[in-house]
Protein backbone atom coordinates (compact mmCIF):
# COMPACT_ATOMS: atom_id res chain seq x y z
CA UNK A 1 -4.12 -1.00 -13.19
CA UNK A 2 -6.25 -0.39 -10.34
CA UNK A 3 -8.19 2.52 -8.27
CA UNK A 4 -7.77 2.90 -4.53
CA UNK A 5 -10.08 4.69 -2.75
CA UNK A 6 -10.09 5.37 1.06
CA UNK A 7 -13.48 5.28 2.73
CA UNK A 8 -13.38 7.16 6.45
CA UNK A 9 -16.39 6.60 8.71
CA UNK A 10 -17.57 10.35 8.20
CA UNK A 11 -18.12 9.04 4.65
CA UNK A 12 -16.20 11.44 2.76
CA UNK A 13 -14.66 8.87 0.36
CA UNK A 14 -11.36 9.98 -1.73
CA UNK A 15 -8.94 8.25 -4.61
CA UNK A 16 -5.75 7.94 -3.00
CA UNK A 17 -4.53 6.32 -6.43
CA UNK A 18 -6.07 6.73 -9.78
CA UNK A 19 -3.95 4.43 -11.53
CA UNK A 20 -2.11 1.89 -9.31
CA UNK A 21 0.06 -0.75 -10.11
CA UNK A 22 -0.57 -4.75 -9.34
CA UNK A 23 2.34 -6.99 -8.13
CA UNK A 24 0.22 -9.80 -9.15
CA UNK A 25 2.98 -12.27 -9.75
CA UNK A 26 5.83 -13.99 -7.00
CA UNK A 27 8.58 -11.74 -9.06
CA UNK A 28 6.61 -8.81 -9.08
CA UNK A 29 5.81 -9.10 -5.09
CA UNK A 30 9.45 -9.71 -4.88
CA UNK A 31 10.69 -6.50 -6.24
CA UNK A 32 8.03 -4.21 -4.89
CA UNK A 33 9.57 -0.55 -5.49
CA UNK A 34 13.38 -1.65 -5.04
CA UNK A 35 16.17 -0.07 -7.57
CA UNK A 36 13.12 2.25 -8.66
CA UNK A 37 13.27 5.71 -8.76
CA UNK A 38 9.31 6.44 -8.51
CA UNK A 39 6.27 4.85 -8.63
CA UNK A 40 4.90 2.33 -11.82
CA UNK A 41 1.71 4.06 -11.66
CA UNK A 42 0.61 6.30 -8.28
CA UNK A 43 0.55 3.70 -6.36
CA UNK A 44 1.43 -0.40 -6.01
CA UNK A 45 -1.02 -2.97 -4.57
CA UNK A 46 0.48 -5.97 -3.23
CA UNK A 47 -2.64 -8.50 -2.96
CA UNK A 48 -2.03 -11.92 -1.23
CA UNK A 49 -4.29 -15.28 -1.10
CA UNK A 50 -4.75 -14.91 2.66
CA UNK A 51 -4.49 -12.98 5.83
CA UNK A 52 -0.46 -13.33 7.03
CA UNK A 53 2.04 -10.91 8.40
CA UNK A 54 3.49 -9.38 5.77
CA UNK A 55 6.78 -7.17 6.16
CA UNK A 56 8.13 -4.19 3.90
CA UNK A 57 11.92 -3.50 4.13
CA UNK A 58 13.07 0.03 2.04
CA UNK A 59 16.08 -1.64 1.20
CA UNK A 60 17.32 -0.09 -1.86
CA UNK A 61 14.16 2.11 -2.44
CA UNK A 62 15.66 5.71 -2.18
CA UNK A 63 12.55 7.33 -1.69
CA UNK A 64 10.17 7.57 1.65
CA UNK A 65 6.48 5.29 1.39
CA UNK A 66 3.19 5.57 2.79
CA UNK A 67 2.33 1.67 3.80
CA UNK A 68 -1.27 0.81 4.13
CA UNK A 69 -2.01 -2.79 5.65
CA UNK A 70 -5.43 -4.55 4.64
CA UNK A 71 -7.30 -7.05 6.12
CA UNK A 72 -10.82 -7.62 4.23
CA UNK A 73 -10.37 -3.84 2.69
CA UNK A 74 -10.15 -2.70 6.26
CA UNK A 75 -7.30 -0.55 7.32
CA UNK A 76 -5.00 -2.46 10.06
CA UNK A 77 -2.04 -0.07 9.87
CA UNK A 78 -0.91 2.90 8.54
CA UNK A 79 3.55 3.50 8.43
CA UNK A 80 5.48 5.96 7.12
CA UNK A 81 8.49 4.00 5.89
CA UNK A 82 11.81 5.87 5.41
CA UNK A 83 14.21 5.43 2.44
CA UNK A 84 16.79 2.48 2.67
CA UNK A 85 15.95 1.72 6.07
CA UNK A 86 12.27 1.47 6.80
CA UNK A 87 10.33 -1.31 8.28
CA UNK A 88 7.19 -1.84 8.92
CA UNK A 89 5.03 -5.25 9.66
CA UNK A 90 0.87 -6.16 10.15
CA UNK A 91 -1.04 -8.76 9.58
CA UNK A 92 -2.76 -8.28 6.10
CA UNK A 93 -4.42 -10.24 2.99
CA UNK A 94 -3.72 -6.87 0.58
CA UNK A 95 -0.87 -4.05 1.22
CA UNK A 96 -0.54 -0.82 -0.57
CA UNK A 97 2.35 1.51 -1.33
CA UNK A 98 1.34 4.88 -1.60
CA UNK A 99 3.79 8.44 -2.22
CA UNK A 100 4.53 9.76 1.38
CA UNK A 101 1.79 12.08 2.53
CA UNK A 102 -0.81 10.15 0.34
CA UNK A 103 -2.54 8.33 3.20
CA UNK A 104 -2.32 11.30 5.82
CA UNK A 105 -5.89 11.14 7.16
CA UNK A 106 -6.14 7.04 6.91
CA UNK A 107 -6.39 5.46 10.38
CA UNK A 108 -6.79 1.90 11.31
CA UNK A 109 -10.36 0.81 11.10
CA UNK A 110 -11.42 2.86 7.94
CA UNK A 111 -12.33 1.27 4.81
CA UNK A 112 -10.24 1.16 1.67
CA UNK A 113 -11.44 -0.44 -1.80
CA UNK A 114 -9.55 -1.44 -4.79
CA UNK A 115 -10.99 -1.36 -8.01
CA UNK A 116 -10.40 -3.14 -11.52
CA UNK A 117 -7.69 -5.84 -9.96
């Protein structure tokens, strides 16, 4: 399990998740939140072995995401993604799926930091 914390400019750092979830493996990755009916954890961390663009699909995931794209544990986007048929794309080397609502107040360009992966 892992902490995420989101670190704005103004320095007023918060825990978005207290106890995430790692898709550390290819079948883990794979899955993500599909045929799930909440969370494993408060949130799931997606980390890859580079920067690519990586695309989320809410195919079967009957619930509506928060999507936080990383690159270097800066913030490139921020998506709400809506059940069953969101879709959202950025280039990243880390993603993060988050409860909708969780990231309101993340932009792109603030500083997020995952700890104990």
């Amino acid at each position: 399990m892992a902490r995420v914390v989101h670190c704005p400019a103004d320095g007023d750092d918060r825990v978005l998740a207290a106890d995430a979830a790692v898709a550390d493996s290819l079948l883990a990755k794979g899955r993500g939140l599909m045929f799930r009916r909440s969370f494993p954890g408060d949130a799931l961390v997606f980390p890859f072995d580079g920067v690519g663009v990586r695309t989320l699909h809410m195919v079967a995931v009957p619930f509506d995401i928060d999507a936080v794209w990383l690159r270097d544990g800066r913030v490139e986007q921020v998506a709400r993604l809506s059940a069953w048929t969101g879709l959202g794309r950025a280039p990243a080397d880390t993603v993060i799926e988050l409860p909708a609502s969780a990231a309101n107040g993340v932009s792109a360009g603030d500083e997020m930091l995952i700890e104990g992966r």
